[in-house]
C-alpha atoms as a PDB file:
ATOM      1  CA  UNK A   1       0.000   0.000   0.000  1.00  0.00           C
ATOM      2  CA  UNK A   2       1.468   3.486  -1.074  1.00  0.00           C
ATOM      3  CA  UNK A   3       0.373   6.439   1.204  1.00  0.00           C
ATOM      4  CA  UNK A   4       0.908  10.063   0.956  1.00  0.00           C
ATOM      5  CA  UNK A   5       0.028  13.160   3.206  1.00  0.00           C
ATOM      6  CA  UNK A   6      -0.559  16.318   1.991  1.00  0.00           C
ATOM      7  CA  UNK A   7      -0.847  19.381   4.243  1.00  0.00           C
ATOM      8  CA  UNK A   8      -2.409  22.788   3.721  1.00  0.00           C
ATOM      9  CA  UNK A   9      -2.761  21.632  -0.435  1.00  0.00           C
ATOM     10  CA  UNK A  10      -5.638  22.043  -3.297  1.00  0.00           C
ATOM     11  CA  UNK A  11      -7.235  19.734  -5.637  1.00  0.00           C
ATOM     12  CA  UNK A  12      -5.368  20.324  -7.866  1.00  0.00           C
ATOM     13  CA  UNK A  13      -2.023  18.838  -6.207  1.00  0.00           C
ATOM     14  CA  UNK A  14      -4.035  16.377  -4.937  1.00  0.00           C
ATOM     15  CA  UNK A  15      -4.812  15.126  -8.449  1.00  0.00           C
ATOM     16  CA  UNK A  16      -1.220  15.745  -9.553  1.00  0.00           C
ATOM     17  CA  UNK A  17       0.249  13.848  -6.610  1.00  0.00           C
ATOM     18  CA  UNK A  18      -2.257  10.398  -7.226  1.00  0.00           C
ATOM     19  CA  UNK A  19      -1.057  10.727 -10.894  1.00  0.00           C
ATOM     20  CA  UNK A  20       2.169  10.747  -9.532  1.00  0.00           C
ATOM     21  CA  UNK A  21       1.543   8.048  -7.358  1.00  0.00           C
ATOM     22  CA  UNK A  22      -0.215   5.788  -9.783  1.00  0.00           C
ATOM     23  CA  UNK A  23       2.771   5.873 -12.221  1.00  0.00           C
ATOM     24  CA  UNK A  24       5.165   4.413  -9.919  1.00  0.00           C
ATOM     25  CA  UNK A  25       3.057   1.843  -8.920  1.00  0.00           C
ATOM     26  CA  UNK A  26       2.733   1.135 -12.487  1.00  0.00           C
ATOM     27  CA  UNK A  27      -1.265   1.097 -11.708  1.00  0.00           C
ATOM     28  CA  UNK A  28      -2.888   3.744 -14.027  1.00  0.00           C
ATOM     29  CA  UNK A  29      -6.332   4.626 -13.236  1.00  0.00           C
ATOM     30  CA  UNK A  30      -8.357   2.369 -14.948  1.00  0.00           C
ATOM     31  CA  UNK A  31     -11.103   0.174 -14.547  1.00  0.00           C
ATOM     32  CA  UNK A  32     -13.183   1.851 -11.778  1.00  0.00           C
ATOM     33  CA  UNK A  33     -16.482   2.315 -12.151  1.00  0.00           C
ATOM     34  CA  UNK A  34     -17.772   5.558 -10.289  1.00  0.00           C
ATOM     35  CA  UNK A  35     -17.041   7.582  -7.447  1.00  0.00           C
ATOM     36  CA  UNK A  36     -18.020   7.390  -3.958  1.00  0.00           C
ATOM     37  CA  UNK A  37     -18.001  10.500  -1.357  1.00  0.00           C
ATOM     38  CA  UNK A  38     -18.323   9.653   2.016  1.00  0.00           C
ATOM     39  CA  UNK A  39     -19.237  12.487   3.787  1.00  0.00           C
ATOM     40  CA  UNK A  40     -18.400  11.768   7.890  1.00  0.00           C
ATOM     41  CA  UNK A  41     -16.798  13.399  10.621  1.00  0.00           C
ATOM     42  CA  UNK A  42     -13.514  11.629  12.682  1.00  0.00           C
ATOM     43  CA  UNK A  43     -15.916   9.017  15.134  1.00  0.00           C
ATOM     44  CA  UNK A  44     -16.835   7.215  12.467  1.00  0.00           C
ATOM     45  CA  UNK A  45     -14.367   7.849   9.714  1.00  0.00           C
ATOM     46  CA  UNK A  46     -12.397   5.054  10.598  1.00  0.00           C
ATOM     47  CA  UNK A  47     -15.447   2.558  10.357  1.00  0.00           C
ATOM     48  CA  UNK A  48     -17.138   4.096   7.116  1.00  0.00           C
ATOM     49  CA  UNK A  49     -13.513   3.705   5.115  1.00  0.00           C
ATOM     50  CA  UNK A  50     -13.075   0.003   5.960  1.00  0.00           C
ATOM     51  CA  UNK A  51     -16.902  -0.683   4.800  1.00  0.00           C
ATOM     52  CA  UNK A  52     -16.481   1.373   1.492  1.00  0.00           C
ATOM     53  CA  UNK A  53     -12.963  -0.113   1.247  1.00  0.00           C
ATOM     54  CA  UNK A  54     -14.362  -3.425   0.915  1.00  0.00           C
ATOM     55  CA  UNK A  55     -17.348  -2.305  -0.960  1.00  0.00           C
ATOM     56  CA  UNK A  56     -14.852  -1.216  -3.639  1.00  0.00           C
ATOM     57  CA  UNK A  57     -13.668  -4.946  -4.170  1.00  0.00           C
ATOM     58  CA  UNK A  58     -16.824  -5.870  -5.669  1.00  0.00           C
ATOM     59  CA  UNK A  59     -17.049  -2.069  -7.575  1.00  0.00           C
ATOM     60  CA  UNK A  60     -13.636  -0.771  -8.110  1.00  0.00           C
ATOM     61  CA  UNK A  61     -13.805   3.019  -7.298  1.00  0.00           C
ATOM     62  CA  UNK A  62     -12.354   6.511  -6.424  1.00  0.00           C
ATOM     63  CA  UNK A  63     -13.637   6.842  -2.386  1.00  0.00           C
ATOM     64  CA  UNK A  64     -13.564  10.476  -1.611  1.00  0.00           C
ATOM     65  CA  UNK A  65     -13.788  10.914   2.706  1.00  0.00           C
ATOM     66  CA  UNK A  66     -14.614  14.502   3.024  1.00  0.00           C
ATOM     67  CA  UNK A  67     -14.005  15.176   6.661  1.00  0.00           C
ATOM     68  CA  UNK A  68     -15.311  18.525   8.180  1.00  0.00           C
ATOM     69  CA  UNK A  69     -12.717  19.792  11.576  1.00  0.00           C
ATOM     70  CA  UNK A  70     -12.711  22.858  12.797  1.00  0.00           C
ATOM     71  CA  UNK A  71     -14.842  25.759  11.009  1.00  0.00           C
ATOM     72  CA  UNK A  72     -13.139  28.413  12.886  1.00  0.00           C
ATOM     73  CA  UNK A  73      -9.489  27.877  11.824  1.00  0.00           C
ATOM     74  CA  UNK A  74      -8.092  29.079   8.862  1.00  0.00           C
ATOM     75  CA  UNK A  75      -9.024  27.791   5.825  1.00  0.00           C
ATOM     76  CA  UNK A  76      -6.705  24.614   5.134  1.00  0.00           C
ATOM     77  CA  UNK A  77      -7.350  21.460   3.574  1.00  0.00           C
ATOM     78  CA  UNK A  78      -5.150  18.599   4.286  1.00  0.00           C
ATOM     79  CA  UNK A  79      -4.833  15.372   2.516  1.00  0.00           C
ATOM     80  CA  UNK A  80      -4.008  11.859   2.507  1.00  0.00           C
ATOM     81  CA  UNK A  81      -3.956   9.406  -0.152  1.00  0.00           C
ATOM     82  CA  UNK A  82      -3.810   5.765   0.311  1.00  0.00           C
ATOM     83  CA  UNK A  83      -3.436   3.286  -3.229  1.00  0.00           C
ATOM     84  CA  UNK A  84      -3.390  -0.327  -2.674  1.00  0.00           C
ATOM     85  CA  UNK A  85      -5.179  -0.627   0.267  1.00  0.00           C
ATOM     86  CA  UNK A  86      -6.495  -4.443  -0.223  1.00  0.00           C
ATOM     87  CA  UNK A  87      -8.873  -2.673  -3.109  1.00  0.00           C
ATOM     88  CA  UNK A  88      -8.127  -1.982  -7.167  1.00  0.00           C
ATOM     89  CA  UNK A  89      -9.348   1.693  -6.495  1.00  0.00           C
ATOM     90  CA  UNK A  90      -8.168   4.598  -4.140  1.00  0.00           C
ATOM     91  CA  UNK A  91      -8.876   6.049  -0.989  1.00  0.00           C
ATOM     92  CA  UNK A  92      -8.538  10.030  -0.742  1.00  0.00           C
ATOM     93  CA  UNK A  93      -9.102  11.483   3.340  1.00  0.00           C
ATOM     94  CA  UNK A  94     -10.183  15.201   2.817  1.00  0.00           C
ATOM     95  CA  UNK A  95      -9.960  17.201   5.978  1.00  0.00           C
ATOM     96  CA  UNK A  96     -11.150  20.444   5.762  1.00  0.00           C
ATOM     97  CA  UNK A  97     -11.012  23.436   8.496  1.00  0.00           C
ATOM     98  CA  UNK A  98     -12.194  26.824   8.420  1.00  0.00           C
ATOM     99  CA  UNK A  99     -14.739  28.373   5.150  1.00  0.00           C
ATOM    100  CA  UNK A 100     -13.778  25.420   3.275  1.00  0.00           C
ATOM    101  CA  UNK A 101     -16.006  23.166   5.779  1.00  0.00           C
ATOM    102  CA  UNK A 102     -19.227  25.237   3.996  1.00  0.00           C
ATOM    103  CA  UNK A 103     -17.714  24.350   0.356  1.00  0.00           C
ATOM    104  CA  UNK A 104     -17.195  20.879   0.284  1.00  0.00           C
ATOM    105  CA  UNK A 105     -18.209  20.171  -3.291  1.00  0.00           C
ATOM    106  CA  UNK A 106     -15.815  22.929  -4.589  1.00  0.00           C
ATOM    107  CA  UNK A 107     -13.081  20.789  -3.532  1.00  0.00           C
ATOM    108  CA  UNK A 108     -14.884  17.492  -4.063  1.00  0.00           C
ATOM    109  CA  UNK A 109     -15.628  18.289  -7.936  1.00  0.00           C
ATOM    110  CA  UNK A 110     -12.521  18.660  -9.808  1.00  0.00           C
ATOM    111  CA  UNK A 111     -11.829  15.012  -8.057  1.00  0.00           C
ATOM    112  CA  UNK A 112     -14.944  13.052  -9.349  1.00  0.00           C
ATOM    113  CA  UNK A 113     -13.803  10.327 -11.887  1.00  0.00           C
ATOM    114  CA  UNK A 114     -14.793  12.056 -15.737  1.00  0.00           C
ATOM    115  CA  UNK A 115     -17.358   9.897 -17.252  1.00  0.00           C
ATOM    116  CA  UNK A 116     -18.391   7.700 -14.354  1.00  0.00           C
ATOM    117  CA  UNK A 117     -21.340   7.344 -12.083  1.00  0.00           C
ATOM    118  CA  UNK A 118     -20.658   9.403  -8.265  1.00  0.00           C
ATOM    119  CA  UNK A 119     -22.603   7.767  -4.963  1.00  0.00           C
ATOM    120  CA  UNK A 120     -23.034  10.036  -2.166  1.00  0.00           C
ATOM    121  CA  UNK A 121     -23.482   8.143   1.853  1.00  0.00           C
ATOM    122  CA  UNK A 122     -23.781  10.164   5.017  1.00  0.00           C
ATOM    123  CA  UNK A 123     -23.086   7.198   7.255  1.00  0.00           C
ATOM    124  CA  UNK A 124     -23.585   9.675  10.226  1.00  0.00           C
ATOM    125  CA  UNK A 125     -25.964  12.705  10.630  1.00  0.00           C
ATOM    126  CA  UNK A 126     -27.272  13.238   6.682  1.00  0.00           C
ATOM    127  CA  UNK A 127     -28.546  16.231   5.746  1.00  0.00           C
ATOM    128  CA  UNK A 128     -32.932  16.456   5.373  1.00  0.00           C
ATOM    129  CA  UNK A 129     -32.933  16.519   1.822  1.00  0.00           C
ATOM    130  CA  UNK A 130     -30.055  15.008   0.280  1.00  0.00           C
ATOM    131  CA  UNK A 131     -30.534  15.972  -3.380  1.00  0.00           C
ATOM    132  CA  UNK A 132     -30.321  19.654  -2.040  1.00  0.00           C
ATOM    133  CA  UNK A 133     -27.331  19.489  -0.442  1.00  0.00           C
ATOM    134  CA  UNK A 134     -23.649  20.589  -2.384  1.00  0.00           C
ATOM    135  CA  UNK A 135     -22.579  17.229  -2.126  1.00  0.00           C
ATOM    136  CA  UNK A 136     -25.501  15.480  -3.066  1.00  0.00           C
ATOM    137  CA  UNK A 137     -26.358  17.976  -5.791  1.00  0.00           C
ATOM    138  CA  UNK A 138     -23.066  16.127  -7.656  1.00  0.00           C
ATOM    139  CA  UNK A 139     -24.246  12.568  -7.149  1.00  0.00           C
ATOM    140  CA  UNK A 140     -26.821  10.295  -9.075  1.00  0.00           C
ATOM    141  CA  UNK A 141     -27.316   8.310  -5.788  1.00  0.00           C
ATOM    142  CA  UNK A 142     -27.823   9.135  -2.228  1.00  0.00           C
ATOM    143  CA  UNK A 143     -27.269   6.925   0.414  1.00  0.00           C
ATOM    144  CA  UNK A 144     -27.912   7.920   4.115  1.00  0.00           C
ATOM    145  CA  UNK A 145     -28.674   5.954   6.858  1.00  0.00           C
ATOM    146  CA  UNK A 146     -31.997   6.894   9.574  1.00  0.00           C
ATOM    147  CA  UNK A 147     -30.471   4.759  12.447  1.00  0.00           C
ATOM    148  CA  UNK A 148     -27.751   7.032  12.265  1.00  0.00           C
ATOM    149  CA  UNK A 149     -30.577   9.892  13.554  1.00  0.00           C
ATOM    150  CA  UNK A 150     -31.902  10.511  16.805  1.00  0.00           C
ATOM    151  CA  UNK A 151     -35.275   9.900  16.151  1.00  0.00           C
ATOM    152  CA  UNK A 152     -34.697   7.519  13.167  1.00  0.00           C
ATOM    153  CA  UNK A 153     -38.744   6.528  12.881  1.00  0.00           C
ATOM    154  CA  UNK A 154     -39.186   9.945  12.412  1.00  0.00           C
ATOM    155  CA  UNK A 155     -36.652  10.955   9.879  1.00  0.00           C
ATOM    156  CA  UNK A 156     -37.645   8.430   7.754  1.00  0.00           C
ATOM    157  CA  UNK A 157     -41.163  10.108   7.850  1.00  0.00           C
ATOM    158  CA  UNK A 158     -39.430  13.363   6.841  1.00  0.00           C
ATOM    159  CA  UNK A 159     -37.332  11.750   3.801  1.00  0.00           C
ATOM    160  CA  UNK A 160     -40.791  11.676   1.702  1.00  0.00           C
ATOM    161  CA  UNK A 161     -41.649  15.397   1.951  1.00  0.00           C
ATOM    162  CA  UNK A 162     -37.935  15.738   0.050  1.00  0.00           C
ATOM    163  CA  UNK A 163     -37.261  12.456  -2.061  1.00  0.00           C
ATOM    164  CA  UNK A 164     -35.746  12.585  -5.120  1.00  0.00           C
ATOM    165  CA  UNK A 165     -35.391   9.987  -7.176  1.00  0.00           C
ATOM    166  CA  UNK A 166     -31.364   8.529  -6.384  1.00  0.00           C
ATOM    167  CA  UNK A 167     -32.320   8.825  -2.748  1.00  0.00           C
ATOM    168  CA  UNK A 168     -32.428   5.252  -0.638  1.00  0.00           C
ATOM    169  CA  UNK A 169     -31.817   4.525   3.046  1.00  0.00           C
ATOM    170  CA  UNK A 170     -29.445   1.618   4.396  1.00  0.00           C
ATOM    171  CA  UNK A 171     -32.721   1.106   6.916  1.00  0.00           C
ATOM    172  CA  UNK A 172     -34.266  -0.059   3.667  1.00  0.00           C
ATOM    173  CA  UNK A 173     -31.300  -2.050   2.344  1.00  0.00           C
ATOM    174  CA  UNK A 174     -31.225  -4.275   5.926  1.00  0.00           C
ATOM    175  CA  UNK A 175     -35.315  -5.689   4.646  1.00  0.00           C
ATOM    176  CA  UNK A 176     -33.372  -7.182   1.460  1.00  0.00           C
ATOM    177  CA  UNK A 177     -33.143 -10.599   3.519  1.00  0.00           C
ATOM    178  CA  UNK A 178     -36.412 -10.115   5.118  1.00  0.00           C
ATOM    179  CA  UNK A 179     -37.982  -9.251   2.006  1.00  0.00           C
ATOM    180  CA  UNK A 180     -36.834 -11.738  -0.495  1.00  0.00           C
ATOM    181  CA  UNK A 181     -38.248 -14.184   2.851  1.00  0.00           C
ATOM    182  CA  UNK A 182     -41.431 -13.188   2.670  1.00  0.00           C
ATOM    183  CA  UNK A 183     -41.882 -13.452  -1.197  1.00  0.00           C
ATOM    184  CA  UNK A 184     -40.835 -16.712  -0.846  1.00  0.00           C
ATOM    185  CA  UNK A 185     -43.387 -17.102   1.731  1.00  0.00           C
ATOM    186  CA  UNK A 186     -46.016 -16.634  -0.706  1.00  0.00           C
ATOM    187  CA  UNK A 187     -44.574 -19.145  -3.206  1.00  0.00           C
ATOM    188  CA  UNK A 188     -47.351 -21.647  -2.362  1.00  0.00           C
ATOM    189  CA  UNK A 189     -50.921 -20.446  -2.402  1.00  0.00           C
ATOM    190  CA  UNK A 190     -52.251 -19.002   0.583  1.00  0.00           C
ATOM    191  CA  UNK A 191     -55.751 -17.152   1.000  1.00  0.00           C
ATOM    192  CA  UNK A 192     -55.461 -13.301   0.784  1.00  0.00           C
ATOM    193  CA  UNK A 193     -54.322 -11.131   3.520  1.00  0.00           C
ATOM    194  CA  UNK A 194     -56.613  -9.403   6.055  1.00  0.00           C
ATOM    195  CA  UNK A 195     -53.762  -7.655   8.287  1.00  0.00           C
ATOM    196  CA  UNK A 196     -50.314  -7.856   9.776  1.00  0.00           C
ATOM    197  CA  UNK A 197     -48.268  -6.746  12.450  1.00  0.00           C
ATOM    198  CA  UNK A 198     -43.960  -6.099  12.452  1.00  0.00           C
ATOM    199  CA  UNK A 199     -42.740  -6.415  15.599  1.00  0.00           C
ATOM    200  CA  UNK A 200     -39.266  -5.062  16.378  1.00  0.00           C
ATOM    201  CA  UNK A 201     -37.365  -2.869  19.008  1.00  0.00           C
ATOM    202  CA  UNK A 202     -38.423   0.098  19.873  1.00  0.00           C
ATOM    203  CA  UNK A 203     -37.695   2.483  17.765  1.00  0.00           C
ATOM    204  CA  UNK A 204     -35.800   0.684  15.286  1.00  0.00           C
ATOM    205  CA  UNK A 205     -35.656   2.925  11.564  1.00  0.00           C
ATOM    206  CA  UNK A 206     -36.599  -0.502   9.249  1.00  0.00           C
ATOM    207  CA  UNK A 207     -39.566  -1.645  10.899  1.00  0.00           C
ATOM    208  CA  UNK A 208     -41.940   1.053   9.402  1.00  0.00           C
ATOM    209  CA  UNK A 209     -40.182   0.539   6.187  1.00  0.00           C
ATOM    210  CA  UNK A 210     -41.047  -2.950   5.858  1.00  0.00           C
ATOM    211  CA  UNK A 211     -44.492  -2.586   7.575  1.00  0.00           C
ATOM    212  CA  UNK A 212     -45.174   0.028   4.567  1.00  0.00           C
ATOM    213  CA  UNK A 213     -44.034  -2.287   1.863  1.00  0.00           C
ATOM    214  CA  UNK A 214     -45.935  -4.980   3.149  1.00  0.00           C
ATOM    215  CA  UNK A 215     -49.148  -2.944   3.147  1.00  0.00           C
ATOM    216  CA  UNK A 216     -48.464  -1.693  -0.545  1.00  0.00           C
ATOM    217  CA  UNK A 217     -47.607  -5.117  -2.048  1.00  0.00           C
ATOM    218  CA  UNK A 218     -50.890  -6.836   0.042  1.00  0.00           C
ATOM    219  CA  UNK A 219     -53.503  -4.148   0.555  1.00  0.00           C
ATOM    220  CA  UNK A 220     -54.032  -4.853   3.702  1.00  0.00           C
ATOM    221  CA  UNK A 221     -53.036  -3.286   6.865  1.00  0.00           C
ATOM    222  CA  UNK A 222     -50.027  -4.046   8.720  1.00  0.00           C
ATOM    223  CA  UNK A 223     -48.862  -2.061  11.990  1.00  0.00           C
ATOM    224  CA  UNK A 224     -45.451  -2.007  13.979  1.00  0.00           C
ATOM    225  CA  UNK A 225     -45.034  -3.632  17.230  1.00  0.00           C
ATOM    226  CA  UNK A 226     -42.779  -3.064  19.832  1.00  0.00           C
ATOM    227  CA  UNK A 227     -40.631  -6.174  20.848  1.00  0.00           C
ATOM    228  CA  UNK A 228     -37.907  -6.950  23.078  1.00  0.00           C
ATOM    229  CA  UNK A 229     -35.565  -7.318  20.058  1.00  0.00           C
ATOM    230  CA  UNK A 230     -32.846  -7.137  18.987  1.00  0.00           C
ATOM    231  CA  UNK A 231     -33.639  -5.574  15.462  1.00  0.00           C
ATOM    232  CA  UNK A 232     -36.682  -6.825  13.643  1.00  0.00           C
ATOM    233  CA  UNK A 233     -38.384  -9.904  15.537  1.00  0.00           C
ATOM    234  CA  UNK A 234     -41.067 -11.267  13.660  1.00  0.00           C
ATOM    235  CA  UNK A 235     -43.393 -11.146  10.611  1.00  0.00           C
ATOM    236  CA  UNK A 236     -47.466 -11.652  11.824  1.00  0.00           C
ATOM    237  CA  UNK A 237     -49.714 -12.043   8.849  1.00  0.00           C
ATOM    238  CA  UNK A 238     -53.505 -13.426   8.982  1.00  0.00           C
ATOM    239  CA  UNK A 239     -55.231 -14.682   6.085  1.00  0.00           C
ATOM    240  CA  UNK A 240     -57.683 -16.599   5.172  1.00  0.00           C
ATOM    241  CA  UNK A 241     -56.568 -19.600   5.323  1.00  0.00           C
ATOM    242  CA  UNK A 242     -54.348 -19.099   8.568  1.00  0.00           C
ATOM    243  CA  UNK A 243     -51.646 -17.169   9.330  1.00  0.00           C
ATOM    244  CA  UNK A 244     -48.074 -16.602   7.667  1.00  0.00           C
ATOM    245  CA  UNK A 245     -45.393 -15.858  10.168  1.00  0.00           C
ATOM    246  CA  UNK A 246     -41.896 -15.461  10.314  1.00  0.00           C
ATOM    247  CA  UNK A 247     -40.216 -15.163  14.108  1.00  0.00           C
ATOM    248  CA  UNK A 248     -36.495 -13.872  14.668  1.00  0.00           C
ATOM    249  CA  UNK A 249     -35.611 -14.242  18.464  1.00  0.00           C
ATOM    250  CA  UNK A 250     -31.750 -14.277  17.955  1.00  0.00           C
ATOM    251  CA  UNK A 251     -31.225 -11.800  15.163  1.00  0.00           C
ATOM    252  CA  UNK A 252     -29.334 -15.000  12.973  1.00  0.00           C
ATOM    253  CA  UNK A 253     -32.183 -18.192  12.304  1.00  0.00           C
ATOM    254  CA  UNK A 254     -35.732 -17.329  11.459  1.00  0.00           C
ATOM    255  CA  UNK A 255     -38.288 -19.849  11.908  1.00  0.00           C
ATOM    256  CA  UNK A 256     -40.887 -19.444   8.766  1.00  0.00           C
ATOM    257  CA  UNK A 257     -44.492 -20.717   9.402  1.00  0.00           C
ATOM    258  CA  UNK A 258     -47.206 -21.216   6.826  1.00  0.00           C
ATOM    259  CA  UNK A 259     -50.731 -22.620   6.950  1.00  0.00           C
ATOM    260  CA  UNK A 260     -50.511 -26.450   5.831  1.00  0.00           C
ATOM    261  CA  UNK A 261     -46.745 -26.513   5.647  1.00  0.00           C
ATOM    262  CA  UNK A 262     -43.818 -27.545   7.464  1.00  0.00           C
ATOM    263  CA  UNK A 263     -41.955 -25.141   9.885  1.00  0.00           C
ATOM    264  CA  UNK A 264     -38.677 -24.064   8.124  1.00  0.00           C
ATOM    265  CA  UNK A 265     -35.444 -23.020   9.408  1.00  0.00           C
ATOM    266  CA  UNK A 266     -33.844 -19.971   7.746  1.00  0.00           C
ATOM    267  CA  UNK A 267     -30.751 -17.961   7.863  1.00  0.00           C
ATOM    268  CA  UNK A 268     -31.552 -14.511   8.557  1.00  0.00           C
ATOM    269  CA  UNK A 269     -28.460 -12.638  10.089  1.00  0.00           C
ATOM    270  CA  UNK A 270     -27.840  -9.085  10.509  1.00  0.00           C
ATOM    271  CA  UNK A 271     -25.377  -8.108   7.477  1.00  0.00           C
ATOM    272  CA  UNK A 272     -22.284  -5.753   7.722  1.00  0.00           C
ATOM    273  CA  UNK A 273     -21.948  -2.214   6.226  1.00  0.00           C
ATOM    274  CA  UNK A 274     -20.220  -3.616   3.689  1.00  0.00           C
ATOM    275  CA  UNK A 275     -21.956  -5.499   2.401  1.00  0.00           C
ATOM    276  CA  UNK A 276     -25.331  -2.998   2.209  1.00  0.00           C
ATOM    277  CA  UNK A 277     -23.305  -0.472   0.580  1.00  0.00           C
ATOM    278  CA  UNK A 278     -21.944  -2.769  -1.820  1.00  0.00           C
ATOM    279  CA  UNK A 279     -25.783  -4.100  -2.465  1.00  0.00           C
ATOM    280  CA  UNK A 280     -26.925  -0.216  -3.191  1.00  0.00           C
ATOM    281  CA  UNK A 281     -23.413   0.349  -5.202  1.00  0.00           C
ATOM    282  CA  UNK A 282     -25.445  -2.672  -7.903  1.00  0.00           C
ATOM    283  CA  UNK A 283     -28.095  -0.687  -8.752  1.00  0.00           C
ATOM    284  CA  UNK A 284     -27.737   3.510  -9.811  1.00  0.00           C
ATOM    285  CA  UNK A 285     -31.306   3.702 -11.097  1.00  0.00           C
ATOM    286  CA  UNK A 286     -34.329   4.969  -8.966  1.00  0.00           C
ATOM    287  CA  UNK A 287     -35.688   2.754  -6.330  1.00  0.00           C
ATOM    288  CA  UNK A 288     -38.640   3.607  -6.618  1.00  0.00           C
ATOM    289  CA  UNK A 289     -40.450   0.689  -4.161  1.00  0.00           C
ATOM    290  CA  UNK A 290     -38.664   2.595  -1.490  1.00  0.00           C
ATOM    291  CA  UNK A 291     -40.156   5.747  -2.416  1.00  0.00           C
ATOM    292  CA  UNK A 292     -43.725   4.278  -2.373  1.00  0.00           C
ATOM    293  CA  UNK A 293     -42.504   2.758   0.882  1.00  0.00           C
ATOM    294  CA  UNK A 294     -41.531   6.350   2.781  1.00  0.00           C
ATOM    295  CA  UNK A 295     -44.254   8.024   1.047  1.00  0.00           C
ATOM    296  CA  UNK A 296     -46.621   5.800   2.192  1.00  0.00           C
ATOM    297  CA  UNK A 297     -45.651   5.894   6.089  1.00  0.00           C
ATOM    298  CA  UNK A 298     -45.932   9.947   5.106  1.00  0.00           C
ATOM    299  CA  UNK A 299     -49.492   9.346   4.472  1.00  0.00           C
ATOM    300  CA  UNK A 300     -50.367   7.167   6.903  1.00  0.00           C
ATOM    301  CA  UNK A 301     -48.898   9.846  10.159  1.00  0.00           C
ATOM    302  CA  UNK A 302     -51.097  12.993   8.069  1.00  0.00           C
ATOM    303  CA  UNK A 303     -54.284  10.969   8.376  1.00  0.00           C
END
C-alpha cells in the first residue's frame, strides 16, 4: 500500500500527486467504475472507510472521505492518499477546516472520476434533503442511513416530503433478507391477507419501512409492534386460510411458518456495512419501491 500526506494543499495537487503516485506503482487509473463521497466526521471515519474499502472490491472506485474539523481555523485542507489498500481503487481522506467546511463540493468536484457514475453516503448525521445538499447535488445516488438519527422513525417520515429519485436509506437495504423471505413465503398459495403486524425494538428505523411495503404489495393493513428485540423480531400475517409468520428471536435463524406446511429453518443474520453499501453500489437507477414505501408511512402519520 502506497500512502501520501498532503498538508495545507488544493485539488489540484491532490490530483497531480495520485497521478504521480499511480505511475510508480505502475497502476494507471483504470477500470473503476464511479465515485463514492463519504461524507463523515472523525468518530466514524475510521469505520465508514473500511466498509467502502471493501465495498470497492466488488465495484472498483475513487472513495472520496470529506471530513469537516474545525470551522473556525483558517481555511486549510489537508490530505491523505492511500493506493493499494487491499482494493483496485483509491482512498482520498479530505480534511477540511475553516470556510472550506461550507464548500465541500468545490473541492470534491474537480476530483470526481470524468465519465463515471458518483454515490453520495452520510453514514452519520445526513442532511434532510439530500438531493439539495452541495454534495448530493453532484451525485446520481444518495445513500444515508436513519439509524444514524436521533429519532430515526421519524426521519424516515421526513425523507418523503424531500425524495428525489437517487435517494435510498441503508434502513431499507437491511429488509433485502427479510424481504426476499417473505416473497418466498407466498410461493405456495395461501388465502389473501386481512392484516399484519412487524414487531421489532423500539424504535428501530426498518420496521416502518417494511411494515409500509408490506401494506403496498398486500392491501391490507399491517402495523409495527414493539418487541424486546434485537432488530426486527417477527413477521405476523392473517389470512384466510391461517396465518403466515416469520419469528427472529436471535437476530441470525428465522423460523418461517405457513398454513398447511412444514416449519422451516432460515438464515436470517444481521449483514455488515459492507456489504449494504456494496448491495446499493449494484443498482444507480431509482428505487422507486422505497419511495412508495416512505411516502406511504408519510401518508399514513397525516391521516
Amino acid at each position: 500500500m502506497a500512502s501520501f500526506m498532503l498538508s495545507g494543499t488544493t485539488a489540484s495537487k491532490i490530483s497531480s500527486q495520485l497521478t504521480q503516485l499511480r505511475h510508480q506503482m505502475g497502476t494507471p487509473a483504470l477500470g473503476m467504475v464511479l465515485t463514492l463521497v463519504v461524507v463523515c466526521d472523525e468518530s466514524n471515519q475510521y469505520d465508514a472507510v473500511r466498509a467502502a474499502t471493501e465495498a470497492a472490491r466488488e465495484h472498483p472506485s475513487r472513495i472520496l472521505v470529506v471530513i469537516a474539523r474545525d470551522p473556525e481555523e483558517p481555511n486549510r485542507l489537508d490530505a491523505e492518499i492511500r493506493l493499494g489498500e487491499s482494493t483496485p481503487g483509491e482512498v482520498i481522506l479530505l480534511r477540511l477546516y475553516g470556510e472550506l467546511t461550507k464548500h465541500a463540493d468545490s473541492v470534491v468536484s474537480p476530483l470526481l472520476l470524468t465519465d463515471t457514475p458518483v454515490v453520495a453516503w452520510w453514514p452519520g448525521d445526513s442532511p434532510k434533503v439530500p438531493a439539495q445538499d452541495p454534495i448530493g447535488m453532484l451525485a446520481q445516488r444518495r445513500i444515508i442511513d436513519a439509524r444514524a438519527e436521533a429519532d430515526s422513525v421519524k426521519a424516515i417520515t421526513g425523507r418523503a416530503d424531500g425524495y428525489v429519485p437517487g435517494d435510498t436509506d441503508m434502513a431499507w437495504t437491511r429488509l433485502t433478507s427479510w424481504r426476499t423471505l417473505l416473497a418466498a413465503a407466498f410461493d405456495q398459495p395461501v388465502g389473501p391477507v386481512k392484516k399484519g403486524v412487524v414487531e421489532a425494538a423500539a424504535g428501530h428505523a426498518s420496521a416502518p419501512l417494511l411494515a409500509a411495503w408490506l401494506s403496498e404489495r398486500l392491501g391490507a393493513p399491517v402495523k409495527v409492534a414493539d418487541s424486546a428485540g434485537p432488530g426486527l423480531t417477527a413477521v405476523k400475517l392473517s389470512t384466510s386460510d391461517g396465518s403466515v409468520l416469520i419469528t427472529r428471536a436471535d437476530a441470525r435463524v428465522a423460523t418461517l411458518s405457513r398454513p398447511g406446511q412444514p416449519d422451516r429453518q432460515v438464515a436470517l443474520t444481521r449483514r455488515p456495512t459492507a456489504e449494504l453499501l456494496a448491495e446499493e453500489l449494484r443498482r444507480l437507477d431509482p428505487d422507486e419501491i422505497y419511495a412508495a414505501a416512505i411516502r406511504r408511512i408519510a401518508r399514513s402519520r397525516k391521516s
